[in-house]
Every structure is written in structure tokens, then in C-alpha cells.
PDB file of N, CA and C in Angstrom:
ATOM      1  N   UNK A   1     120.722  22.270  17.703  1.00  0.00           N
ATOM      2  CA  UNK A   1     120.250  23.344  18.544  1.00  0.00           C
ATOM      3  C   UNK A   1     120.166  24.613  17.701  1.00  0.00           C
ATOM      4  N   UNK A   2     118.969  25.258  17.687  1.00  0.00           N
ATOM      5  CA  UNK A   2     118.950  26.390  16.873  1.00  0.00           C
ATOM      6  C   UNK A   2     119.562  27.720  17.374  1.00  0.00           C
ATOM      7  N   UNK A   3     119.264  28.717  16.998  1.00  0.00           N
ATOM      8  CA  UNK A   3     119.948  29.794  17.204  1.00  0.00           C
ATOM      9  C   UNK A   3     119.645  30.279  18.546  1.00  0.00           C
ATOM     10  N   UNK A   4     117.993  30.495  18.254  1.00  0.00           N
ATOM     11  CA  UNK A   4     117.238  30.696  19.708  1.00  0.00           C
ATOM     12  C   UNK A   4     117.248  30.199  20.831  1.00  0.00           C
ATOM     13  N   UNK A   5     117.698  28.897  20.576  1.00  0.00           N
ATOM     14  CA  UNK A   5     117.861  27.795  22.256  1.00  0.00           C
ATOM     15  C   UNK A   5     118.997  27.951  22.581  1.00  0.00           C
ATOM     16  N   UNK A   6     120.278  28.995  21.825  1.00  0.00           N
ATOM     17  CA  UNK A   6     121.453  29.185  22.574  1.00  0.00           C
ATOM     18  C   UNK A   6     121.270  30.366  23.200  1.00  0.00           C
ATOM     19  N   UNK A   7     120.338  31.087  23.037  1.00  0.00           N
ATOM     20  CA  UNK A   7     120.028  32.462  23.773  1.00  0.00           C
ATOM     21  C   UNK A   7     119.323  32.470  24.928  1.00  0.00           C
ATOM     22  N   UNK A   8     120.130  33.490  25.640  1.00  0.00           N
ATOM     23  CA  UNK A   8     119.265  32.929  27.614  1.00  0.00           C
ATOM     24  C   UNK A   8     118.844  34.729  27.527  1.00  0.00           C
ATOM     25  N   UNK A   9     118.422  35.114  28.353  1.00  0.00           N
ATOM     26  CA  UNK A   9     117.693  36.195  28.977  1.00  0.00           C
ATOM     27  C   UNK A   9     117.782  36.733  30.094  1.00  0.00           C
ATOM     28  N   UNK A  10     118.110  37.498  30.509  1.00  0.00           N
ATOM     29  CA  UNK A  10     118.637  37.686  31.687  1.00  0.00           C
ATOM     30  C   UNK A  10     117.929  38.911  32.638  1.00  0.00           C
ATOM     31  N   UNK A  11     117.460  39.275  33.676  1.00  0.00           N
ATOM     32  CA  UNK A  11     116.839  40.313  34.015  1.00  0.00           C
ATOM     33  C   UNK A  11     117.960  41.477  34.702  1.00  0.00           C
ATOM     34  N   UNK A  12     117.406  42.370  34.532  1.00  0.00           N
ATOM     35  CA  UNK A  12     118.177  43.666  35.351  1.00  0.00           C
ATOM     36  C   UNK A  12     118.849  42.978  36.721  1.00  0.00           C
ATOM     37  N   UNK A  13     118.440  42.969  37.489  1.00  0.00           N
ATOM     38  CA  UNK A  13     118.755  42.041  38.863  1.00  0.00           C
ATOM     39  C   UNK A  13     119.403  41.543  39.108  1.00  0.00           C
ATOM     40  N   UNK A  14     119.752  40.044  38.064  1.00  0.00           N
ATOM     41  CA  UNK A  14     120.305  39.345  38.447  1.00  0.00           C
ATOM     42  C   UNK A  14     121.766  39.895  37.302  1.00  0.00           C
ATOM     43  N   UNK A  15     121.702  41.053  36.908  1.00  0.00           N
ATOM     44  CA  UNK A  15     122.853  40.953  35.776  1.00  0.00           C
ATOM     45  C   UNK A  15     123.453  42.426  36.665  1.00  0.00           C
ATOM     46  N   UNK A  16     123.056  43.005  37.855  1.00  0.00           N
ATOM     47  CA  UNK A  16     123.637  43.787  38.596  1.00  0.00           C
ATOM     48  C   UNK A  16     124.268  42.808  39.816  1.00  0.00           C
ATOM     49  N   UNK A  17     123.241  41.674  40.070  1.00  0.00           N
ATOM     50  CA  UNK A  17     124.334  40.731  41.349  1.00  0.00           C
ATOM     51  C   UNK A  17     125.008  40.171  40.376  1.00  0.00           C
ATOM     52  N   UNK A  18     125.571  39.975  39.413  1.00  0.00           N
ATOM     53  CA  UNK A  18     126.514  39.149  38.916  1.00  0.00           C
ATOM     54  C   UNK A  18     127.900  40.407  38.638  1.00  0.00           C
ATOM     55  N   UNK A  19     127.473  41.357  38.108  1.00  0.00           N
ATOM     56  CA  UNK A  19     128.455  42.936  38.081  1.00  0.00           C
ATOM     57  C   UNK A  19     128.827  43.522  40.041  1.00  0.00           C
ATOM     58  N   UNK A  20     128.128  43.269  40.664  1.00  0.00           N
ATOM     59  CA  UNK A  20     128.208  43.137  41.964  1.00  0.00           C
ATOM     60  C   UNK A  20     129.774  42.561  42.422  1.00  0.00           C
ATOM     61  N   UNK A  21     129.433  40.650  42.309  1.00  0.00           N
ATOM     62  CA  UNK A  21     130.560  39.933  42.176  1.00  0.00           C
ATOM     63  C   UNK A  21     131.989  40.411  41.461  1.00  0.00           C
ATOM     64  N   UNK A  22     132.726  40.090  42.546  1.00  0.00           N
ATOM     65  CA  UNK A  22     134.039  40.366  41.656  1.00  0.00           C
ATOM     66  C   UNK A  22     134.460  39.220  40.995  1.00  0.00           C
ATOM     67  N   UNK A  23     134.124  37.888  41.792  1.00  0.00           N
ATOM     68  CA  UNK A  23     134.561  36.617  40.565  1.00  0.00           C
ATOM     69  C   UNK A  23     133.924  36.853  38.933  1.00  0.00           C
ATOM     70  N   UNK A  24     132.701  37.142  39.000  1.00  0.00           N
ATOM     71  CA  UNK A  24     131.684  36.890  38.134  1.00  0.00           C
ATOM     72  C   UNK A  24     132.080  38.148  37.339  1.00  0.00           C
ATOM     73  N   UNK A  25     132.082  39.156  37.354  1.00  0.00           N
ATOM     74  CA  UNK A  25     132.232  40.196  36.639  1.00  0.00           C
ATOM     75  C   UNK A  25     133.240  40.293  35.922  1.00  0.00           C
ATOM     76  N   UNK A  26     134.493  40.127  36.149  1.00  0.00           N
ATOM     77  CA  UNK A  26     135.430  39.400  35.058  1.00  0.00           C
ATOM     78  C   UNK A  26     135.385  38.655  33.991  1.00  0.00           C
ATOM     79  N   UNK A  27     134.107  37.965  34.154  1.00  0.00           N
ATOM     80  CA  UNK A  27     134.141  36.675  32.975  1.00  0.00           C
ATOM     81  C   UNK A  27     132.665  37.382  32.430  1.00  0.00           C
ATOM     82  N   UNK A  28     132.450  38.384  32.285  1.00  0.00           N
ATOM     83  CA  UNK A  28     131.410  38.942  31.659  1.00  0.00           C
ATOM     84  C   UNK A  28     131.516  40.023  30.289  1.00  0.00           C
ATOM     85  N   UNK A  29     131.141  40.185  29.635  1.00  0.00           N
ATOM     86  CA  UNK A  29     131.098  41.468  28.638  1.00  0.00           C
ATOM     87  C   UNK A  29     129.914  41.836  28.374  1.00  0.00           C
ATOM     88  N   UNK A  30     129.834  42.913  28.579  1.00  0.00           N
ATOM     89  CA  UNK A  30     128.158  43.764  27.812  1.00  0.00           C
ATOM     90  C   UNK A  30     128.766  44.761  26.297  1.00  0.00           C
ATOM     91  N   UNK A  31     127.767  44.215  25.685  1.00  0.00           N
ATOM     92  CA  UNK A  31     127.839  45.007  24.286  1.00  0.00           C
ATOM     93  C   UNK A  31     126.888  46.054  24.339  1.00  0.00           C
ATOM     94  N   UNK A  32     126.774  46.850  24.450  1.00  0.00           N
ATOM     95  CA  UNK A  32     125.953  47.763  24.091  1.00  0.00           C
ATOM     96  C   UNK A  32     125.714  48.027  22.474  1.00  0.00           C
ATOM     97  N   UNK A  33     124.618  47.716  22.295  1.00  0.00           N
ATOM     98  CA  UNK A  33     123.997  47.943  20.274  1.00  0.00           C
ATOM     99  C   UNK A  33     123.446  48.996  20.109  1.00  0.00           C
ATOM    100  N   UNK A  34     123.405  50.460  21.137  1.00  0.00           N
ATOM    101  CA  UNK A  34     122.781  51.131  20.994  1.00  0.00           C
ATOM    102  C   UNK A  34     123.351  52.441  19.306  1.00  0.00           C
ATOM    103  N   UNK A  35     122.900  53.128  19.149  1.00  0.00           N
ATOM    104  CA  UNK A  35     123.568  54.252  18.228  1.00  0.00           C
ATOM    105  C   UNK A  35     123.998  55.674  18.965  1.00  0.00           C
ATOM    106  N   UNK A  36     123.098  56.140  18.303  1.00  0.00           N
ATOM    107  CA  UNK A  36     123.561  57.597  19.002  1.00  0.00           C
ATOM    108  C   UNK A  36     122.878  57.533  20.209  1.00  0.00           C
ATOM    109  N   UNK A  37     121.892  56.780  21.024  1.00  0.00           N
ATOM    110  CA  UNK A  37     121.360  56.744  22.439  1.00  0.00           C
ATOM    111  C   UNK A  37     122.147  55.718  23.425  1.00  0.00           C
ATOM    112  N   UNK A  38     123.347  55.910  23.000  1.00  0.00           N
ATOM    113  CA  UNK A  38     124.178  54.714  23.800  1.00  0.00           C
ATOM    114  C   UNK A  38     124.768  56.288  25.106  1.00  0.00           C
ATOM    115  N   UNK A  39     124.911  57.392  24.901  1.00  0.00           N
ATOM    116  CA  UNK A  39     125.562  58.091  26.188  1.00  0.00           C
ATOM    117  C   UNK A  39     124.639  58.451  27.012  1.00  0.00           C
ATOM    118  N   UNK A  40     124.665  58.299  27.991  1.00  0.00           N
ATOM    119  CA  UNK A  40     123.644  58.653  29.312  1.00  0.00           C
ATOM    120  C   UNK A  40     123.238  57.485  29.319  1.00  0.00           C
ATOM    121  N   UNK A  41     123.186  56.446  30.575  1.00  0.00           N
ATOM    122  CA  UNK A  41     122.443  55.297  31.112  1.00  0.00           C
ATOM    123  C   UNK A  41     122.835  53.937  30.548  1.00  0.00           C
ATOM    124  N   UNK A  42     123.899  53.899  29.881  1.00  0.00           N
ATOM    125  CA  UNK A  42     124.692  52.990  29.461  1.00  0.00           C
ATOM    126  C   UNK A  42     125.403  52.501  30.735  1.00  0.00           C
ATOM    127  N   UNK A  43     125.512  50.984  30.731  1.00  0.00           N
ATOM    128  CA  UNK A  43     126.112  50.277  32.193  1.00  0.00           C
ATOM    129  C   UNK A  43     127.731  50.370  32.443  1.00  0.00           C
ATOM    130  N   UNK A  44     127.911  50.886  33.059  1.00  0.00           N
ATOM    131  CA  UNK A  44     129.184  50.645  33.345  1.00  0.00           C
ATOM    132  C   UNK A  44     130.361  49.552  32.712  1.00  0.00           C
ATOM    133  N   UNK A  45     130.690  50.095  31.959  1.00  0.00           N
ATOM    134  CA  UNK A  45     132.288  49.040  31.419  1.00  0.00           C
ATOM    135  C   UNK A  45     131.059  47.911  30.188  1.00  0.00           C
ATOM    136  N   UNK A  46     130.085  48.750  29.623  1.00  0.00           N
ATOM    137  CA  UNK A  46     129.930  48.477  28.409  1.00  0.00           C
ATOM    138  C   UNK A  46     130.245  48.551  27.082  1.00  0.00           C
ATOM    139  N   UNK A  47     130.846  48.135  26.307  1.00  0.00           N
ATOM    140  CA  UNK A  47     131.498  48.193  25.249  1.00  0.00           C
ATOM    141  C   UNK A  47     130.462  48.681  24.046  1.00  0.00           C
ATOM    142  N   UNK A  48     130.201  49.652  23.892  1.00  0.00           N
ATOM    143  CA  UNK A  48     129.114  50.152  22.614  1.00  0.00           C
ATOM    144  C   UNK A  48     129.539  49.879  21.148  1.00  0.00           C
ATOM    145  N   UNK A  49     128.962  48.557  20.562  1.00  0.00           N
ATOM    146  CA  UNK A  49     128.905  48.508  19.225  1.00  0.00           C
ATOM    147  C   UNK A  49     127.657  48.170  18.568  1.00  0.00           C
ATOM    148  N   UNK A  50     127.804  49.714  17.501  1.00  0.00           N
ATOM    149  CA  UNK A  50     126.089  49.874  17.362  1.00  0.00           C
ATOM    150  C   UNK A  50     125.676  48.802  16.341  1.00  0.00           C
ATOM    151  N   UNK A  51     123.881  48.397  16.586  1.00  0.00           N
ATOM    152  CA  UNK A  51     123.587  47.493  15.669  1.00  0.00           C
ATOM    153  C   UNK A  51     124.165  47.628  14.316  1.00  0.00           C
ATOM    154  N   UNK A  52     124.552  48.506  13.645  1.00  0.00           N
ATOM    155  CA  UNK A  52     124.435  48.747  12.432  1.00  0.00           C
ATOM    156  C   UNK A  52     125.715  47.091  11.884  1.00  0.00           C
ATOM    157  N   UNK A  53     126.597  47.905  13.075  1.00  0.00           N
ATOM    158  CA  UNK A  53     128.000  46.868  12.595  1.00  0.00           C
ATOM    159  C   UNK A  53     127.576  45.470  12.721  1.00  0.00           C
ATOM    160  N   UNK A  54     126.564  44.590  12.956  1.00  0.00           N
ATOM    161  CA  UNK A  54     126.017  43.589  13.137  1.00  0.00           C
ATOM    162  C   UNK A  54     125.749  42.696  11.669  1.00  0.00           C
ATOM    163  N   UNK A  55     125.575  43.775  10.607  1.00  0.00           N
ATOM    164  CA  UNK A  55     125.173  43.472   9.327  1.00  0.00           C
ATOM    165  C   UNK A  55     126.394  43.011   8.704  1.00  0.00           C
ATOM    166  N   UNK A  56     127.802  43.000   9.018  1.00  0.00           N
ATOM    167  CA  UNK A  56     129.112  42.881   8.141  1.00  0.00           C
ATOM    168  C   UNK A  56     129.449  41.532   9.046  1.00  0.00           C
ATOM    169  N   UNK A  57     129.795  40.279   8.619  1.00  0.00           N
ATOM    170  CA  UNK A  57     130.674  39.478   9.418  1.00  0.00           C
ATOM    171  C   UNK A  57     131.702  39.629  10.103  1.00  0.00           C
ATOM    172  N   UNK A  58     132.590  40.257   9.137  1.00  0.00           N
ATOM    173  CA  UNK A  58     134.295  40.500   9.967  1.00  0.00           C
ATOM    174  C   UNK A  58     133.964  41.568  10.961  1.00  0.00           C
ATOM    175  N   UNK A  59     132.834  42.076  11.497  1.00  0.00           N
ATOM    176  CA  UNK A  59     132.944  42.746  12.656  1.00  0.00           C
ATOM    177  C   UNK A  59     132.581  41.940  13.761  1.00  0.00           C
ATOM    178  N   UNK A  60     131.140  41.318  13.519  1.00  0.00           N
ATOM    179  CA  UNK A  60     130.716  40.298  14.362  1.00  0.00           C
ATOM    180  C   UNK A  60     132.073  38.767  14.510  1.00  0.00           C
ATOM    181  N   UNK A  61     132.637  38.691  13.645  1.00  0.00           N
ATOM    182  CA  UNK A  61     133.696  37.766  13.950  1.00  0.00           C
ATOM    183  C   UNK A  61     135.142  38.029  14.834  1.00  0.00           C
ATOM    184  N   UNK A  62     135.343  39.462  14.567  1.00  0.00           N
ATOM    185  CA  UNK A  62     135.882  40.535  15.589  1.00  0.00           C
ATOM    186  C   UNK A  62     135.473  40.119  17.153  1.00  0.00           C
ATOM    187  N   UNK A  63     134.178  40.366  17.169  1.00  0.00           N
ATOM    188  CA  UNK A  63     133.668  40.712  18.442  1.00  0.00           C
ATOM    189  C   UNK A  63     133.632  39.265  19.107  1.00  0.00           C
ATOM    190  N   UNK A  64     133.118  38.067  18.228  1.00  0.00           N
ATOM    191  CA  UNK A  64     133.562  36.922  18.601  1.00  0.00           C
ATOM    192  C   UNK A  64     134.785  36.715  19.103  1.00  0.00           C
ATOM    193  N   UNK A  65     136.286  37.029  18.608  1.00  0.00           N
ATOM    194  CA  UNK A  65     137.519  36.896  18.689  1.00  0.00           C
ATOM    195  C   UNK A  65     137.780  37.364  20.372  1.00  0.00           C
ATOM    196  N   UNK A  66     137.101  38.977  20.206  1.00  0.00           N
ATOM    197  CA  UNK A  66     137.393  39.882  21.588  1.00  0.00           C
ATOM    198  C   UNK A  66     136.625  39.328  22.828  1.00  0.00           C
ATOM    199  N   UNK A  67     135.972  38.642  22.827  1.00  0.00           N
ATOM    200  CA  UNK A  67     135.255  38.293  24.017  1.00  0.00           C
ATOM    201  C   UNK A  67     135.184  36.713  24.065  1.00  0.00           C
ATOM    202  N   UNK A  68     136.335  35.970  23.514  1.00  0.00           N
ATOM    203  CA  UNK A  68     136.294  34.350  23.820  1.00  0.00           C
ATOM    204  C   UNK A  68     137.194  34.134  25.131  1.00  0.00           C
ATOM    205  N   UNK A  69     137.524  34.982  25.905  1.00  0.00           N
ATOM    206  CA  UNK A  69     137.787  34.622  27.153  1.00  0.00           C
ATOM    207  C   UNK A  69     136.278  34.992  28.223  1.00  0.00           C
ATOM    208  N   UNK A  70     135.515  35.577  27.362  1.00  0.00           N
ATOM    209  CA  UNK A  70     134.364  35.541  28.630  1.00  0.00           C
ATOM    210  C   UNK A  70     133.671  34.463  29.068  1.00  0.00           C
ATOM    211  N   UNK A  71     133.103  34.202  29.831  1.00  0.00           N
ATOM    212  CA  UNK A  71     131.931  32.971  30.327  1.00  0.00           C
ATOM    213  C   UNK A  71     130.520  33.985  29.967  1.00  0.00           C
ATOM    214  N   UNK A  72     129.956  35.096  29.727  1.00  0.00           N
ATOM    215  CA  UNK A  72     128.854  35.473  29.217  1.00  0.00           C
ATOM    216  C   UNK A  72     129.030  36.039  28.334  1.00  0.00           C
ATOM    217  N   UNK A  73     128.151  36.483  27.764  1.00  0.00           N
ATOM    218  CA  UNK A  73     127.982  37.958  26.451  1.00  0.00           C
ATOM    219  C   UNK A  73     126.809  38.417  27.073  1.00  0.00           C
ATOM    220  N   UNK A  74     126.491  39.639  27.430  1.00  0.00           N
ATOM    221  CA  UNK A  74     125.235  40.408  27.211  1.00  0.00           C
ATOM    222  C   UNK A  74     125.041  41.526  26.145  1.00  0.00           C
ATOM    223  N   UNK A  75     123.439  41.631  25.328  1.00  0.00           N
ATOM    224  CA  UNK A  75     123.858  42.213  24.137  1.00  0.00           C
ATOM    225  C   UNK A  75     122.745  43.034  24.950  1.00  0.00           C
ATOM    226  N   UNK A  76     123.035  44.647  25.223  1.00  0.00           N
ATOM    227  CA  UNK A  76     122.164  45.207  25.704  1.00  0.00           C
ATOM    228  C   UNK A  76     121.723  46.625  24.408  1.00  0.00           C
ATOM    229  N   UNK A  77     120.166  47.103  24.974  1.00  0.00           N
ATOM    230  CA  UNK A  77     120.262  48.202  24.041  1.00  0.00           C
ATOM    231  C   UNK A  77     119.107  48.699  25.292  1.00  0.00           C
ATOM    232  N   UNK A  78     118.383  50.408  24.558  1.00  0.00           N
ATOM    233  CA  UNK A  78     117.396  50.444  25.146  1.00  0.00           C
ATOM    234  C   UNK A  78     116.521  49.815  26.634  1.00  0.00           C
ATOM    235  N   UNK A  79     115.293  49.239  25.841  1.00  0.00           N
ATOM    236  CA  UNK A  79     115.023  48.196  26.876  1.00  0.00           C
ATOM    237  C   UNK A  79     115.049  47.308  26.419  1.00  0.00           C
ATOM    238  N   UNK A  80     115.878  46.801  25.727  1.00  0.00           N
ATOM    239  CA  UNK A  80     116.506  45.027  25.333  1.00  0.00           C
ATOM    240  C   UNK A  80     115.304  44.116  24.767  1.00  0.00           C
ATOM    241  N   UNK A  81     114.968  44.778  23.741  1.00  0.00           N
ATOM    242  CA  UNK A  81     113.441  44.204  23.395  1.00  0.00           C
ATOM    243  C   UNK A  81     113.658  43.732  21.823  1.00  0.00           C
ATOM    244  N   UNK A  82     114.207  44.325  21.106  1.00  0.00           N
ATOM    245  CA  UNK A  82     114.828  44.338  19.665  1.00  0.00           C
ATOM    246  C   UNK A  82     116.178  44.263  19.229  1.00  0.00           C
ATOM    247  N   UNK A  83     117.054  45.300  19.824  1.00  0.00           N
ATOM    248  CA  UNK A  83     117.909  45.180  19.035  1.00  0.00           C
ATOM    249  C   UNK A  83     119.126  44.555  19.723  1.00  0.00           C
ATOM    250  N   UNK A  84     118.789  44.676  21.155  1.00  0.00           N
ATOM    251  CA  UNK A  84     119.596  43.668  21.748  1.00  0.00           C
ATOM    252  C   UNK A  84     119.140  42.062  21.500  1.00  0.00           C
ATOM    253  N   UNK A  85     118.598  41.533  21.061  1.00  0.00           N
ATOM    254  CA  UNK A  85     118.165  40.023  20.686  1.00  0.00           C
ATOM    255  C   UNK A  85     118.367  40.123  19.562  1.00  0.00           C
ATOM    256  N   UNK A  86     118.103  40.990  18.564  1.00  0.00           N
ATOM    257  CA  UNK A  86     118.686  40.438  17.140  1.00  0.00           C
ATOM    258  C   UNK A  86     120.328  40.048  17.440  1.00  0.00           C
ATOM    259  N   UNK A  87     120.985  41.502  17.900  1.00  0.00           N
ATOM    260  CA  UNK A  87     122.705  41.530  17.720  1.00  0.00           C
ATOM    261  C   UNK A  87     123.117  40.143  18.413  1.00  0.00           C
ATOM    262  N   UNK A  88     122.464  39.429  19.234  1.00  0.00           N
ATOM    263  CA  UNK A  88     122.378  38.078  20.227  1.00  0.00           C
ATOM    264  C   UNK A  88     122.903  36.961  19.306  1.00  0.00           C
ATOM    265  N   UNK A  89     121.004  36.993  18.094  1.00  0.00           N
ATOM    266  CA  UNK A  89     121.219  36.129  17.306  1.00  0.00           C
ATOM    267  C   UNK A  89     122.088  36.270  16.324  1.00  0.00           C
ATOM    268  N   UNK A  90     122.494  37.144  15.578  1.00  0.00           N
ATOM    269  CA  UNK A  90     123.974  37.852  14.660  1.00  0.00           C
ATOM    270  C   UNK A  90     124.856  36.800  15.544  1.00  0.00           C
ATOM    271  N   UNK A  91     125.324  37.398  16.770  1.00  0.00           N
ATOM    272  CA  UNK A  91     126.337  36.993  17.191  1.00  0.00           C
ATOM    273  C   UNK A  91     126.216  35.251  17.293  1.00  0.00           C
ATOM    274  N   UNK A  92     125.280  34.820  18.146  1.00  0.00           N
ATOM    275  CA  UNK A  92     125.236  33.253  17.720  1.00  0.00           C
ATOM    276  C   UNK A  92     124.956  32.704  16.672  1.00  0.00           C
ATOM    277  N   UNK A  93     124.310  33.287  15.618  1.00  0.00           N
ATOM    278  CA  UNK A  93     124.750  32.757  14.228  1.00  0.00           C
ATOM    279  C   UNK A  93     126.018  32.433  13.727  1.00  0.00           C
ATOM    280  N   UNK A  94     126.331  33.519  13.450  1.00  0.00           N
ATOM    281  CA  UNK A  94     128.020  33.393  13.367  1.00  0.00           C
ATOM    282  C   UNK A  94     129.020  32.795  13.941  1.00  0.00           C
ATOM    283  N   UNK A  95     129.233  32.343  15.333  1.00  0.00           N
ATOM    284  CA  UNK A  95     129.440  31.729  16.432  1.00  0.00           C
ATOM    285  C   UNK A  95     129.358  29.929  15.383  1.00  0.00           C
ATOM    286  N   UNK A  96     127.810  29.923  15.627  1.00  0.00           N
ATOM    287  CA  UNK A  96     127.800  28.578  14.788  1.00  0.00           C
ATOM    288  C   UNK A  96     128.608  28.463  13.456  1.00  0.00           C
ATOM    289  N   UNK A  97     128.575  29.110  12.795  1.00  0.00           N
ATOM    290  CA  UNK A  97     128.755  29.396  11.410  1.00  0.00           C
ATOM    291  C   UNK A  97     130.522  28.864  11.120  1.00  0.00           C
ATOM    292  N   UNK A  98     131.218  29.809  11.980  1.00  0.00           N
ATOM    293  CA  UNK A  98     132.193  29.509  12.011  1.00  0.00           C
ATOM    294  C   UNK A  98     133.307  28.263  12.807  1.00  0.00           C
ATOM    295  N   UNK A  99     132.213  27.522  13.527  1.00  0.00           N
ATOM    296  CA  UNK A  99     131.935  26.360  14.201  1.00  0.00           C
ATOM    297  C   UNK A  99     133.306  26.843  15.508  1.00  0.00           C
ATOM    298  N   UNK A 100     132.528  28.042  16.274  1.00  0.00           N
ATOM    299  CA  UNK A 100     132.992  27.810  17.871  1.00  0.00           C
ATOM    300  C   UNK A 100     132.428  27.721  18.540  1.00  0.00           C
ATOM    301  N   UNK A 101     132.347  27.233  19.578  1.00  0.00           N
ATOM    302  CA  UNK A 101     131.118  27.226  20.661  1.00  0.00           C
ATOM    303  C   UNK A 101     131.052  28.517  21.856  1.00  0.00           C
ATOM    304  N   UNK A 102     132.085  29.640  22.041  1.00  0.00           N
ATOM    305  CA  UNK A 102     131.612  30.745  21.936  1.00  0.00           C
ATOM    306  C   UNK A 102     131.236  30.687  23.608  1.00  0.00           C
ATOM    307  N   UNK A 103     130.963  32.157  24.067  1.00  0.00           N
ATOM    308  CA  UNK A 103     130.444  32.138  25.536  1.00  0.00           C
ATOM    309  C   UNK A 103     128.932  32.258  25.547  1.00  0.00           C
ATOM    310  N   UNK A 104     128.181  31.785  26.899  1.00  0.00           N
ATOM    311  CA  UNK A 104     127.145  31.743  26.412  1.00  0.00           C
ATOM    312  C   UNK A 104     126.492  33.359  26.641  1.00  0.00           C
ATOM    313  N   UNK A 105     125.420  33.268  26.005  1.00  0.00           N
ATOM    314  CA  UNK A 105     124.908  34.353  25.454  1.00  0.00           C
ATOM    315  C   UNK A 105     123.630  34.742  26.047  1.00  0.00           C
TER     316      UNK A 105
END
């Protein structure tokens, strides 16, 4: 399975009824990859780590470590067009790499 077929997509909608839920929202994390446009309109109880840190392993293996009790990852930025799908694939690269199977993404 490649990198890309572990990556799902998710729309605004359905990632506010799941933050909605109180079961569901627990087993969630949002990354925010934004930089300096991460204050103002950032989601609630998003964790901002900017793309940059994406480029070093031991951060992305970090972030792996911090979020293996979740059942999702969302990697949000902007409008989730770039740099939230690269930091995705970073993160499921590595994921593989280091052979865990990781929450899905």
C-alpha cells in the first residue's frame, strides 16, 4: 500500500460532526502546518506544527509518538490543498518507515 492509499480526506462537515461528538473527538488530533497564518481561524484544540518541522524526522517521529493513542490525524493548513497533504504524506511516510501502523490519517 503506498503512501497515498493510506491518506483519506475529509470535508469541513463531516470533521465538525465528528468534533461535535464527544465519543469521537477524543480519539482525534488536528495538526495544524500552518506558519505565521496559524492565529485567527485555526480550529479549536489544534495543535500548530508548522510545515517547516516536517523536513527533520525526530520531529515527525515525535509527533508520531504524541498522537498514537488517537484513532485519526488531521493535517490541516489554509485551505488544505498543499501543505496539509504533504505534512499527511511526511507523516505516513515515516509511520511506514519506522514500521507502525499509526492512526489513520
Amino acid at each position: 500500500m503506498s503512501t497515498n492509499e493510506r491518506i483519506n480526506y475529509i470535508e469541513s462537515a463531516e470533521l465538525a460532526s465528528l468534533l461535535r461528538n464527544g465519543e469521537t473527538k477524543s480519539k482525534i488530533s488536528i495538526i495544524d502546518v500552518r506558519q505565521d497564518d496559524f492565529a485567527g481561524g485555526n480550529i479549536k484544540g489544534a495543535v500548530n506544527i508548522p510545515i517547516d518541522k516536517f523536513s527533520y524526522e525526530s520531529e515527525v517521529n515525535s509527533l508520531i509518538d504524541s498522537v498514537s493513542s488517537s484513532d485519526i490525524v488531521v493535517f490541516h493548513c489554509g485551505k488544505s490543498q498543499q501543505r496539509g497533504p504533504h505534512c499527511a504524506s511526511e507523516f505516513t511516510r515515516q509511520t511506514i518507515k519506522i514500521g507502525k501502523t499509526g492512526p489513520q490519517v
